[in-house]
Structure formats: C-alpha cells, structure tokens
C-alpha atoms as a PDB file:
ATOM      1  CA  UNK A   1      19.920 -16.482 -37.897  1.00  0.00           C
ATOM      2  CA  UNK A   2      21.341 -15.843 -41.496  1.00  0.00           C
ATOM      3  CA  UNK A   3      23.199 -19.226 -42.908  1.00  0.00           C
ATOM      4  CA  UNK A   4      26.657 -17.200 -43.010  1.00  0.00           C
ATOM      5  CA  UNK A   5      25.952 -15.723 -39.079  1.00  0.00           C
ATOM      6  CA  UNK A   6      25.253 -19.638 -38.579  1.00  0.00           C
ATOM      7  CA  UNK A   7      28.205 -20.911 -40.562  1.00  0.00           C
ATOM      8  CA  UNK A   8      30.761 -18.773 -38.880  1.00  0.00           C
ATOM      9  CA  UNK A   9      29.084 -19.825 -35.420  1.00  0.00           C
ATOM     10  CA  UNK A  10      29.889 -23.377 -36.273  1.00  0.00           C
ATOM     11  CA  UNK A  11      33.307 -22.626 -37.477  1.00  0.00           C
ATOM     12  CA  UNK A  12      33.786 -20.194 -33.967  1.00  0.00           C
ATOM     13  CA  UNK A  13      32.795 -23.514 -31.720  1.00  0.00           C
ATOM     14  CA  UNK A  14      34.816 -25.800 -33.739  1.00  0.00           C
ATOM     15  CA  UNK A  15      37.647 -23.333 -32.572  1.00  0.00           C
ATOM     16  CA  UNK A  16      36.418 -22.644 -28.952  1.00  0.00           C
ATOM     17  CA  UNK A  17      36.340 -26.085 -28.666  1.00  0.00           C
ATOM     18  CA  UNK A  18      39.364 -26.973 -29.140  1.00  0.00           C
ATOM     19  CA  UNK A  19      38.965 -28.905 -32.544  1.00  0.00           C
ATOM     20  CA  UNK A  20      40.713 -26.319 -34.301  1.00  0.00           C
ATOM     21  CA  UNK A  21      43.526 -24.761 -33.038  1.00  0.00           C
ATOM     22  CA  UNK A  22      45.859 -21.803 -33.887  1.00  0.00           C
ATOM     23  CA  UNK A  23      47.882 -22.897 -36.973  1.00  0.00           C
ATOM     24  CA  UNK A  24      45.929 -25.583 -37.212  1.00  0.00           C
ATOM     25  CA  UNK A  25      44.228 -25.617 -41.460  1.00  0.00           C
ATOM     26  CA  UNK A  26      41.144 -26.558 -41.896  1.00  0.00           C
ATOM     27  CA  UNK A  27      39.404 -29.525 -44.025  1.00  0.00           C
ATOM     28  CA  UNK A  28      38.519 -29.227 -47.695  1.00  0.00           C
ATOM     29  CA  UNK A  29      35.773 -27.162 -48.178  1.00  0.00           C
ATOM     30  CA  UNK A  30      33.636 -29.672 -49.256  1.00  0.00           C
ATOM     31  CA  UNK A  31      34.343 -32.182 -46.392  1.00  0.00           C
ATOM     32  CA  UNK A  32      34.481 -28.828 -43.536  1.00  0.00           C
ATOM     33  CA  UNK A  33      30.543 -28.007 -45.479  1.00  0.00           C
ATOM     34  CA  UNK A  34      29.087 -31.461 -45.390  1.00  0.00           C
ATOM     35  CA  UNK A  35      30.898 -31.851 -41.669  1.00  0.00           C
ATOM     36  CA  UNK A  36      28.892 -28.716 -40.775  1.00  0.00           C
ATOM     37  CA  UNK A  37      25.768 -29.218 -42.428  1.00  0.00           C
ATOM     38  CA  UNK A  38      26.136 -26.533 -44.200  1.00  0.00           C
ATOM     39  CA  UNK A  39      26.385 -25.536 -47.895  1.00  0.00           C
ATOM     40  CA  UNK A  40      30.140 -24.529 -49.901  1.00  0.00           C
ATOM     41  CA  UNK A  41      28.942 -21.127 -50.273  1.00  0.00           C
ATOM     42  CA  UNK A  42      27.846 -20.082 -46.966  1.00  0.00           C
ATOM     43  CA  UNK A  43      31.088 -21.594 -45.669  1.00  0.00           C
ATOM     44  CA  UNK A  44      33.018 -19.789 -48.272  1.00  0.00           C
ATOM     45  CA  UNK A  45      31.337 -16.893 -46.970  1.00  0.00           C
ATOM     46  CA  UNK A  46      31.648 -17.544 -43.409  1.00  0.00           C
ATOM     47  CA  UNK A  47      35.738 -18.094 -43.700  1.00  0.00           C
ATOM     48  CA  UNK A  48      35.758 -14.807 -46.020  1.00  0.00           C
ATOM     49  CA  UNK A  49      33.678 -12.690 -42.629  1.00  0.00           C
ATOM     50  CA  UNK A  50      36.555 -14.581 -40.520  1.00  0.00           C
ATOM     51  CA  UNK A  51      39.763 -13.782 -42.558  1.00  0.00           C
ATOM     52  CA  UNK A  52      38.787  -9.910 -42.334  1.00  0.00           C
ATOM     53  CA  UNK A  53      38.745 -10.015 -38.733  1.00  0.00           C
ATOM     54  CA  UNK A  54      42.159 -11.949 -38.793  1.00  0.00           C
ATOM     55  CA  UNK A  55      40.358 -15.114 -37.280  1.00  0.00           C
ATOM     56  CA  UNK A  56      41.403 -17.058 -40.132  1.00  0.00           C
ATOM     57  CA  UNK A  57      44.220 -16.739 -42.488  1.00  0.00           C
ATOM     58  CA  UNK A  58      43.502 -17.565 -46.246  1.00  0.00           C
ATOM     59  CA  UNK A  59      46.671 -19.193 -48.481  1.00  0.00           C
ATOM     60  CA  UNK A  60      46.204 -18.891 -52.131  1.00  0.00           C
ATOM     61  CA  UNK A  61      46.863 -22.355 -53.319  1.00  0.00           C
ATOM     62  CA  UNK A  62      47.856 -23.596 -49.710  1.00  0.00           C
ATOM     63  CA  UNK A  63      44.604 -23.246 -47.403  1.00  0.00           C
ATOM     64  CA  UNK A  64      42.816 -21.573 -44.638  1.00  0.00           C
ATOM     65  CA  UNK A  65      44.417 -22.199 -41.295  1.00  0.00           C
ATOM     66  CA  UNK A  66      43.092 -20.521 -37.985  1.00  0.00           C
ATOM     67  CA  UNK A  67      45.761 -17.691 -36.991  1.00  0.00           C
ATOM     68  CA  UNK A  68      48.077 -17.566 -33.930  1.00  0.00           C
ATOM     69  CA  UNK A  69      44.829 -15.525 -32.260  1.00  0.00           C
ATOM     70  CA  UNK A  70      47.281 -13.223 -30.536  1.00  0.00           C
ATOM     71  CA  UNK A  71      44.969 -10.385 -28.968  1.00  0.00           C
ATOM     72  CA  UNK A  72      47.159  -7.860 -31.051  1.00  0.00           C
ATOM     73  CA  UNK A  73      46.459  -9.664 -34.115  1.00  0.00           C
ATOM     74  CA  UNK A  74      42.805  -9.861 -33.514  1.00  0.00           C
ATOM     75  CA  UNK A  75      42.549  -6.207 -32.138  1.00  0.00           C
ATOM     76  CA  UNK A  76      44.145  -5.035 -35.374  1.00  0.00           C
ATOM     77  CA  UNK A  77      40.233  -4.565 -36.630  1.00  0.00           C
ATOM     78  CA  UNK A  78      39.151  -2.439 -33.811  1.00  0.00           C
ATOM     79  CA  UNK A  79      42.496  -0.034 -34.671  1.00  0.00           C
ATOM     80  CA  UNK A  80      41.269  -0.017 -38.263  1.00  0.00           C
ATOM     81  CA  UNK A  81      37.419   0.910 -36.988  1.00  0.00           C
ATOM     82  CA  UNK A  82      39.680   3.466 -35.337  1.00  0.00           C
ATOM     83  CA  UNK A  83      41.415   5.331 -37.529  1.00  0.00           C
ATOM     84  CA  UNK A  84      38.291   6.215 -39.170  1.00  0.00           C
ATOM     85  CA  UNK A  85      36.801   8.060 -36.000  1.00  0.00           C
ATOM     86  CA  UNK A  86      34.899  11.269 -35.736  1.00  0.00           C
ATOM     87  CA  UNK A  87      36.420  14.152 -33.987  1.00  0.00           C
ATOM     88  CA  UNK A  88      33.282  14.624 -31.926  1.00  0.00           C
ATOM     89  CA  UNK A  89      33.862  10.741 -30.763  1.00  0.00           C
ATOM     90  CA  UNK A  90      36.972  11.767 -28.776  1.00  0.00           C
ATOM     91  CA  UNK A  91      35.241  12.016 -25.970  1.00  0.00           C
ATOM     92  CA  UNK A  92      33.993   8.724 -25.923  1.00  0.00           C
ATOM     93  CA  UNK A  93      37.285   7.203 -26.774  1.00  0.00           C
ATOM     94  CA  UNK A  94      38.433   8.883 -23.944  1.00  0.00           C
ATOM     95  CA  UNK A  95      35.342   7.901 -21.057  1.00  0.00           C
ATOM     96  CA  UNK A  96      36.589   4.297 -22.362  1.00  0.00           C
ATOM     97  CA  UNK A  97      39.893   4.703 -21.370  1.00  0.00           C
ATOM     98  CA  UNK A  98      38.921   6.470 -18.007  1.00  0.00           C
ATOM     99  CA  UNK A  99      37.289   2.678 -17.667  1.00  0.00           C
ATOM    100  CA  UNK A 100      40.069   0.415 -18.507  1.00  0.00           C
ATOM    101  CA  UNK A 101      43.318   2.455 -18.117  1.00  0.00           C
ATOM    102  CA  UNK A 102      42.979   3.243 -14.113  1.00  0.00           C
ATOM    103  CA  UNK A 103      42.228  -0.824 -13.528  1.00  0.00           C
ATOM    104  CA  UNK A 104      45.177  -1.453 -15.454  1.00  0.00           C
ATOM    105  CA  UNK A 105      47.994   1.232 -13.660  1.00  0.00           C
ATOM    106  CA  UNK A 106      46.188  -0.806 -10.536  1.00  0.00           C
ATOM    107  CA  UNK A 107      47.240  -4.282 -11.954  1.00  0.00           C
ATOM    108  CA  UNK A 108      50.806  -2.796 -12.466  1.00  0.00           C
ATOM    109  CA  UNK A 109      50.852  -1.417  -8.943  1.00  0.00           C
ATOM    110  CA  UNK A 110      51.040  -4.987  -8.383  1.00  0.00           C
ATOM    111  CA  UNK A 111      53.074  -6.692 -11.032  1.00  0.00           C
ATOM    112  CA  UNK A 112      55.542  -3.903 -12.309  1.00  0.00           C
ATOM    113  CA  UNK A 113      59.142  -4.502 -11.792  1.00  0.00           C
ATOM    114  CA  UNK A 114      62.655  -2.679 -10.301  1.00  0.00           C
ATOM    115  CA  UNK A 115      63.609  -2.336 -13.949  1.00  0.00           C
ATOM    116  CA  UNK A 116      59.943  -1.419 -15.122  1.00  0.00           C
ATOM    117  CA  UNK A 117      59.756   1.382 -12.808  1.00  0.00           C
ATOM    118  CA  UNK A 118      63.317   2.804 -13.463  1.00  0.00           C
ATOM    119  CA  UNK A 119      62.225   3.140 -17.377  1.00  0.00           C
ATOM    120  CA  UNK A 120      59.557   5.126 -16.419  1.00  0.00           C
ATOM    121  CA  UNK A 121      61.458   7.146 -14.299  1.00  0.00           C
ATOM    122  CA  UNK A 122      63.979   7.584 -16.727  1.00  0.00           C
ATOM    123  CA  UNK A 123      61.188   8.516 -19.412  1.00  0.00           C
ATOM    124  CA  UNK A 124      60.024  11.713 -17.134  1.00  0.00           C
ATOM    125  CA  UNK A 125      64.043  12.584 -16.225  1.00  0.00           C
ATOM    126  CA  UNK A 126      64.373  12.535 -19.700  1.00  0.00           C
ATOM    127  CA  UNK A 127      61.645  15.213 -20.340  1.00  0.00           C
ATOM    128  CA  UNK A 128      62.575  17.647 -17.839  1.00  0.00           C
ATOM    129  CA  UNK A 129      60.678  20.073 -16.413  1.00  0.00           C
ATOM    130  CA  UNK A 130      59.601  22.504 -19.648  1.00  0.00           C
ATOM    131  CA  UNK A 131      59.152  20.005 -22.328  1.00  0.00           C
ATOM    132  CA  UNK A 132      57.634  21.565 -25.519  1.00  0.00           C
ATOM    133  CA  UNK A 133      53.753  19.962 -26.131  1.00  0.00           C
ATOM    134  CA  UNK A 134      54.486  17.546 -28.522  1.00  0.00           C
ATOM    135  CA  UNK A 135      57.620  16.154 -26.706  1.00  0.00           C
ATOM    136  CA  UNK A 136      54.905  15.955 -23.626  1.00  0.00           C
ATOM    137  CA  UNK A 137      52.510  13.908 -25.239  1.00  0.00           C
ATOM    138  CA  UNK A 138      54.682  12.053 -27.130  1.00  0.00           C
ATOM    139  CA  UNK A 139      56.334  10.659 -23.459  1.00  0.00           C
ATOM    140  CA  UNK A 140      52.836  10.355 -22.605  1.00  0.00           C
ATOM    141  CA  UNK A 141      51.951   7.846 -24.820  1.00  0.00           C
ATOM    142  CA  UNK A 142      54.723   5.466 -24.026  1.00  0.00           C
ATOM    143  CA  UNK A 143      54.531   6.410 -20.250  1.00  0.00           C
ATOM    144  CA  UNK A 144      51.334   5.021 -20.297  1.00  0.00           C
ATOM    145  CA  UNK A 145      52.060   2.086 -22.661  1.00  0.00           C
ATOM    146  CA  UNK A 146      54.628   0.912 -20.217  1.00  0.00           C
ATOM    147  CA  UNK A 147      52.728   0.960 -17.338  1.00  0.00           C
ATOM    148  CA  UNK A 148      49.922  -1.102 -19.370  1.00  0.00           C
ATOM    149  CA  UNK A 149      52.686  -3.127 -20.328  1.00  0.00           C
ATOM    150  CA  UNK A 150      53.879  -3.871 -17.382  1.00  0.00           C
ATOM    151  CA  UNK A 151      49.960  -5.178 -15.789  1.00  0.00           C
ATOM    152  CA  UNK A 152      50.687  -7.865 -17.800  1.00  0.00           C
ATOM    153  CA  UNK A 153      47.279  -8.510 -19.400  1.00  0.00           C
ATOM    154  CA  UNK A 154      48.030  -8.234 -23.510  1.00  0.00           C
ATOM    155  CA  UNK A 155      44.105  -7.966 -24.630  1.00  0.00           C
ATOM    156  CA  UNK A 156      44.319  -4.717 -22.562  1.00  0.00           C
ATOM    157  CA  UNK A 157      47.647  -3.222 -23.823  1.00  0.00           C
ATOM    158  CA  UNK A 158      46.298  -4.153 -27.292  1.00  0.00           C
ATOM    159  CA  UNK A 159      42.622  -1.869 -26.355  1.00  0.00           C
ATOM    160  CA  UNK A 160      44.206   0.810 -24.774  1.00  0.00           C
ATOM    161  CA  UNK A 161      46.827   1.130 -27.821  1.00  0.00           C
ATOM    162  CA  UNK A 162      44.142   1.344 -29.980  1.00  0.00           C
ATOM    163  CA  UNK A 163      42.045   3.485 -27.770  1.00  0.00           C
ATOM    164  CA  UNK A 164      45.013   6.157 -27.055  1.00  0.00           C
ATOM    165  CA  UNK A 165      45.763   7.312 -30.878  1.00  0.00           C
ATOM    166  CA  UNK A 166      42.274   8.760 -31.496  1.00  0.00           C
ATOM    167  CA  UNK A 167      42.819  11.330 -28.087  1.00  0.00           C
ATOM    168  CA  UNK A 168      46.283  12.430 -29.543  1.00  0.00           C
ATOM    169  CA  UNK A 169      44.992  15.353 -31.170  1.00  0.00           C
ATOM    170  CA  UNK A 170      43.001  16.709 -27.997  1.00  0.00           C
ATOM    171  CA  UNK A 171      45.817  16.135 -25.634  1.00  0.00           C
ATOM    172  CA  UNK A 172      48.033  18.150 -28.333  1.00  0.00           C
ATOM    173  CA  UNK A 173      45.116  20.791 -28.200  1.00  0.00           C
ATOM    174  CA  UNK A 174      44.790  21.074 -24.224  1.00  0.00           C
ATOM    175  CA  UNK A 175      48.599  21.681 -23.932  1.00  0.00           C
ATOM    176  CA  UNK A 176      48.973  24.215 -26.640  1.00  0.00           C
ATOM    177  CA  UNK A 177      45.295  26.392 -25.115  1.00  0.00           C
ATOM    178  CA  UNK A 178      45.419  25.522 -21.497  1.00  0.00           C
ATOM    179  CA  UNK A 179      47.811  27.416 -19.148  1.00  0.00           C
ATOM    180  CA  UNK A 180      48.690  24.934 -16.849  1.00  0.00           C
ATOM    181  CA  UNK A 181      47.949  21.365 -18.953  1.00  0.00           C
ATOM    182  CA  UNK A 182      52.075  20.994 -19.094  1.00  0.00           C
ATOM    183  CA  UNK A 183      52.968  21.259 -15.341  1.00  0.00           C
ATOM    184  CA  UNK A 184      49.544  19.701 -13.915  1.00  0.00           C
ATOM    185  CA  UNK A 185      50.582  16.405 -16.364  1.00  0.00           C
ATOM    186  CA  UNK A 186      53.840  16.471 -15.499  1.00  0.00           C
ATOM    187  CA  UNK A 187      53.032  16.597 -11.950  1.00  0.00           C
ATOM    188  CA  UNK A 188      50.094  13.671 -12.145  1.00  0.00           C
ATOM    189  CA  UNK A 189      52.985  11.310 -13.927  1.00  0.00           C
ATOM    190  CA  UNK A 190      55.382  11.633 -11.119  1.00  0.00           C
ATOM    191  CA  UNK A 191      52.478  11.194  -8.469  1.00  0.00           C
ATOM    192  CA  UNK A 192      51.460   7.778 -10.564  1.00  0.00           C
ATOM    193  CA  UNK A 193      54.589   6.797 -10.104  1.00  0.00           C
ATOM    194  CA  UNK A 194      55.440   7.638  -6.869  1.00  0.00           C
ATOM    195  CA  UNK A 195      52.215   5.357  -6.358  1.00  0.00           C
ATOM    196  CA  UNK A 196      53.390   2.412  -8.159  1.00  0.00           C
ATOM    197  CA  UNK A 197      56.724   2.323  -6.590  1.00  0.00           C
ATOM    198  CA  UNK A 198      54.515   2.351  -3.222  1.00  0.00           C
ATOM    199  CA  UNK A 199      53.218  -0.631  -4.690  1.00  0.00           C
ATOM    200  CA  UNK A 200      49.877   1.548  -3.807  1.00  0.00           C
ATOM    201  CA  UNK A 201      47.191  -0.060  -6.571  1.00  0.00           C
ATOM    202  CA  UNK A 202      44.476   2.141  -4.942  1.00  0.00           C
ATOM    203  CA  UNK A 203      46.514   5.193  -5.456  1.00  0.00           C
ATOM    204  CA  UNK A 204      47.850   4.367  -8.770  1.00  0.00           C
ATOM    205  CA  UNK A 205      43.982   3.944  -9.716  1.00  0.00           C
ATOM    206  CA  UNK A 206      42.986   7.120  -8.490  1.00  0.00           C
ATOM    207  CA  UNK A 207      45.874   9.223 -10.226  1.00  0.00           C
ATOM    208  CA  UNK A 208      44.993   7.420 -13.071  1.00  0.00           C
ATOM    209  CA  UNK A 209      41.556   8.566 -13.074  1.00  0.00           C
ATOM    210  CA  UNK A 210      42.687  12.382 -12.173  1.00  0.00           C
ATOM    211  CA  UNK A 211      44.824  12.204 -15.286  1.00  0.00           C
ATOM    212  CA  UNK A 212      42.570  11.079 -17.989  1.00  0.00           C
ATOM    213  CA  UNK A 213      39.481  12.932 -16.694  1.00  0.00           C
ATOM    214  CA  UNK A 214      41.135  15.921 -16.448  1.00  0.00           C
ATOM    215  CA  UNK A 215      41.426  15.350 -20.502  1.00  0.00           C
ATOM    216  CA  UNK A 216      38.106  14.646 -21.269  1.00  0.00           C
ATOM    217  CA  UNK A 217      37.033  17.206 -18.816  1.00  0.00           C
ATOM    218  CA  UNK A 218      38.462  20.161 -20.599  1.00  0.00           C
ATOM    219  CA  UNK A 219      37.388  19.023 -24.108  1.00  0.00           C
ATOM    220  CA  UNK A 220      33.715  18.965 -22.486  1.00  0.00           C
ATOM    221  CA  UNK A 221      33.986  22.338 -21.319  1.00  0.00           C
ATOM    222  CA  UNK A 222      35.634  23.418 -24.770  1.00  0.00           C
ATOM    223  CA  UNK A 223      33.544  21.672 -26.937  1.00  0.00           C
END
C-alpha cells in the first residue's frame, strides 16, 4: 500500500470509528502524524486526497475539520465525474438507473405520503395531454425526483440525481425522433402512479423498469 493510500486509511478509521466526527477538527499536524505513525507529508497528502472528495474541509488559518458527511455533499464528486461523460456512456448511465431507480419507486410504494402523491399528480395535470418534448422531460425529471424523494433513502436521491442529468439529452432525442415516445411516457407516469397510490411496490417496480428500459432500449437500437 502507498504511505498516502495508508495515511488516508488511518484517517478513514479514525472517522469510522467514531474518534472523529462530523465538525469535529482535527489535531495539529504534527501531533495527528506522530499519533498515526506516519510522516507530515504523507498526512498532508492524505487530508489534501480527502478535502477533494469533500471528506474533509480545509480552513486557511483555522484547520481541517471532517465535514457534515451529508450523502449530497459527498456525492458532489461522482456529479463532477459526471458532467464529464461520454455520449456513448449514456447507455450505461442509464442500465444503472434501470438498477437503482425501480427499487426505489418500490420503497416509495411504501413510504410516500397523501400530500406526496397529490404533487405528483398535480405535476402530470399540469402537463396535459400534448406537452411539447422539453416540457415532457423537464416534468420527468422532477416526477422522478419526487418519487425518489419520497423512498426516503438520501444516498439514493443523491445517485440517481447525479445519474439522471447525463440521459437528458437521449430522452430529449427519443421524443423529438420517436412517434409515440410522448404518449407511451405519459401513459407509463400515470400507471406508476396509479401503482403507488395502490400502495402496489411490486407494480410500481415493474412500471419503473418499463419506463427506463424503454429509454435505453431505443438508444440501443439507434445507436
């Protein structure tokens, strides 16, 4: 193992333990190094790798304390590996939300609320029946956020934000070349729904998984 890989291990089970906690700052470098075994520059190393990945936060002239390690905050690095993607990755940003995104509209069969599912009604109302293709995928995206919202979990509404912006483009695509990509989405929302108010997690699964593999199928077949 390379000193900084093993530095930033230490520094991981100090926090995993439970000796350092969020907003908690850590010892002078010199005491945190000799503490650890370890010399000042593989630490100062180690807390640089850590304060990219928003595991530690680094105060000129104050300190380094560990962050709040909300999943948001700490998923902000995966939205930044992201935004640099490949066009010919879409597809595998989408087979990875086929994966999560149906076990969470499950979870929210179970959890979602009266006043949950009435803003999601609302949303489709809203939209009407001939929506242009941006005003479809722009309800789309917050559609589905509020249904991941409302499972509860926070490290999966934080993966599936980040996972959702890269397939944008496609969806845009599908509705603007595919005859029927308007009516068939606007007919798989309402039947997610209609599954959630049913309280239906099975159901709500399966729709889910209709919905974003009929995506990813059609770029397969285009590409």
């Amino acid at each position: 193992m390379a000193v900084t890989d093993e530095a930033i291990e230490k520094i991981k089970g100090m926090i995993v333990s439970g000796a350092l906690r969020p907003g908690d700052r850590l010892p002078k470098e010199s005491e945190l190094a000799a503490e650890l075994g370890l010399s000042r520059n593989s630490l100062r190393e180690a807390v640089r790798a850590l304060s990219l990945i928003r595991i530690l936060d680094v105060r000129q002239g104050d300190g380094t304390y560990v962050t709040s390690l909300d999943p948001q905050l700490l998923l902000e690095a995966l939205s930044f590996v992201v935004d640099f993607h490949r066009d010919d990755t879409v597809l595998e940003f989408l087979a990875v939300r086929r994966i999560l995104e149906p076990a969470a509209t499950a979870m929210a069969a179970l959890r979602v609320s009266e006043q949950q599912l009435n803003a999601l009604e609302s949303q489709l109302d809203k939209l009407g029946e001939a929506p242009s293709v941006e005003e479809l995928v722009a309800c789309d995206l917050e559609f589905h956020r509020g249904i991941v919202q409302s499972a509860g979990n926070s490290v999966l509404c934080s993966l599936l934000d980040g996972l959702s912006g890269p397939t944008t483009r496609a969806r845009i695509w599908r509705g603007l070349t595919q005859e029927d990509a308007v009516t068939g989405t606007l007919r798989e929302h309402r039947a997610i729904l209609a599954a959630l108010r049913d309280r239906d997690a099975e159901a709500a699964r399966s729709w889910a998984t209709v919905h974003i593999a009929s995506v990813e199928q059609w770029l397969r077949s285009t590409l």
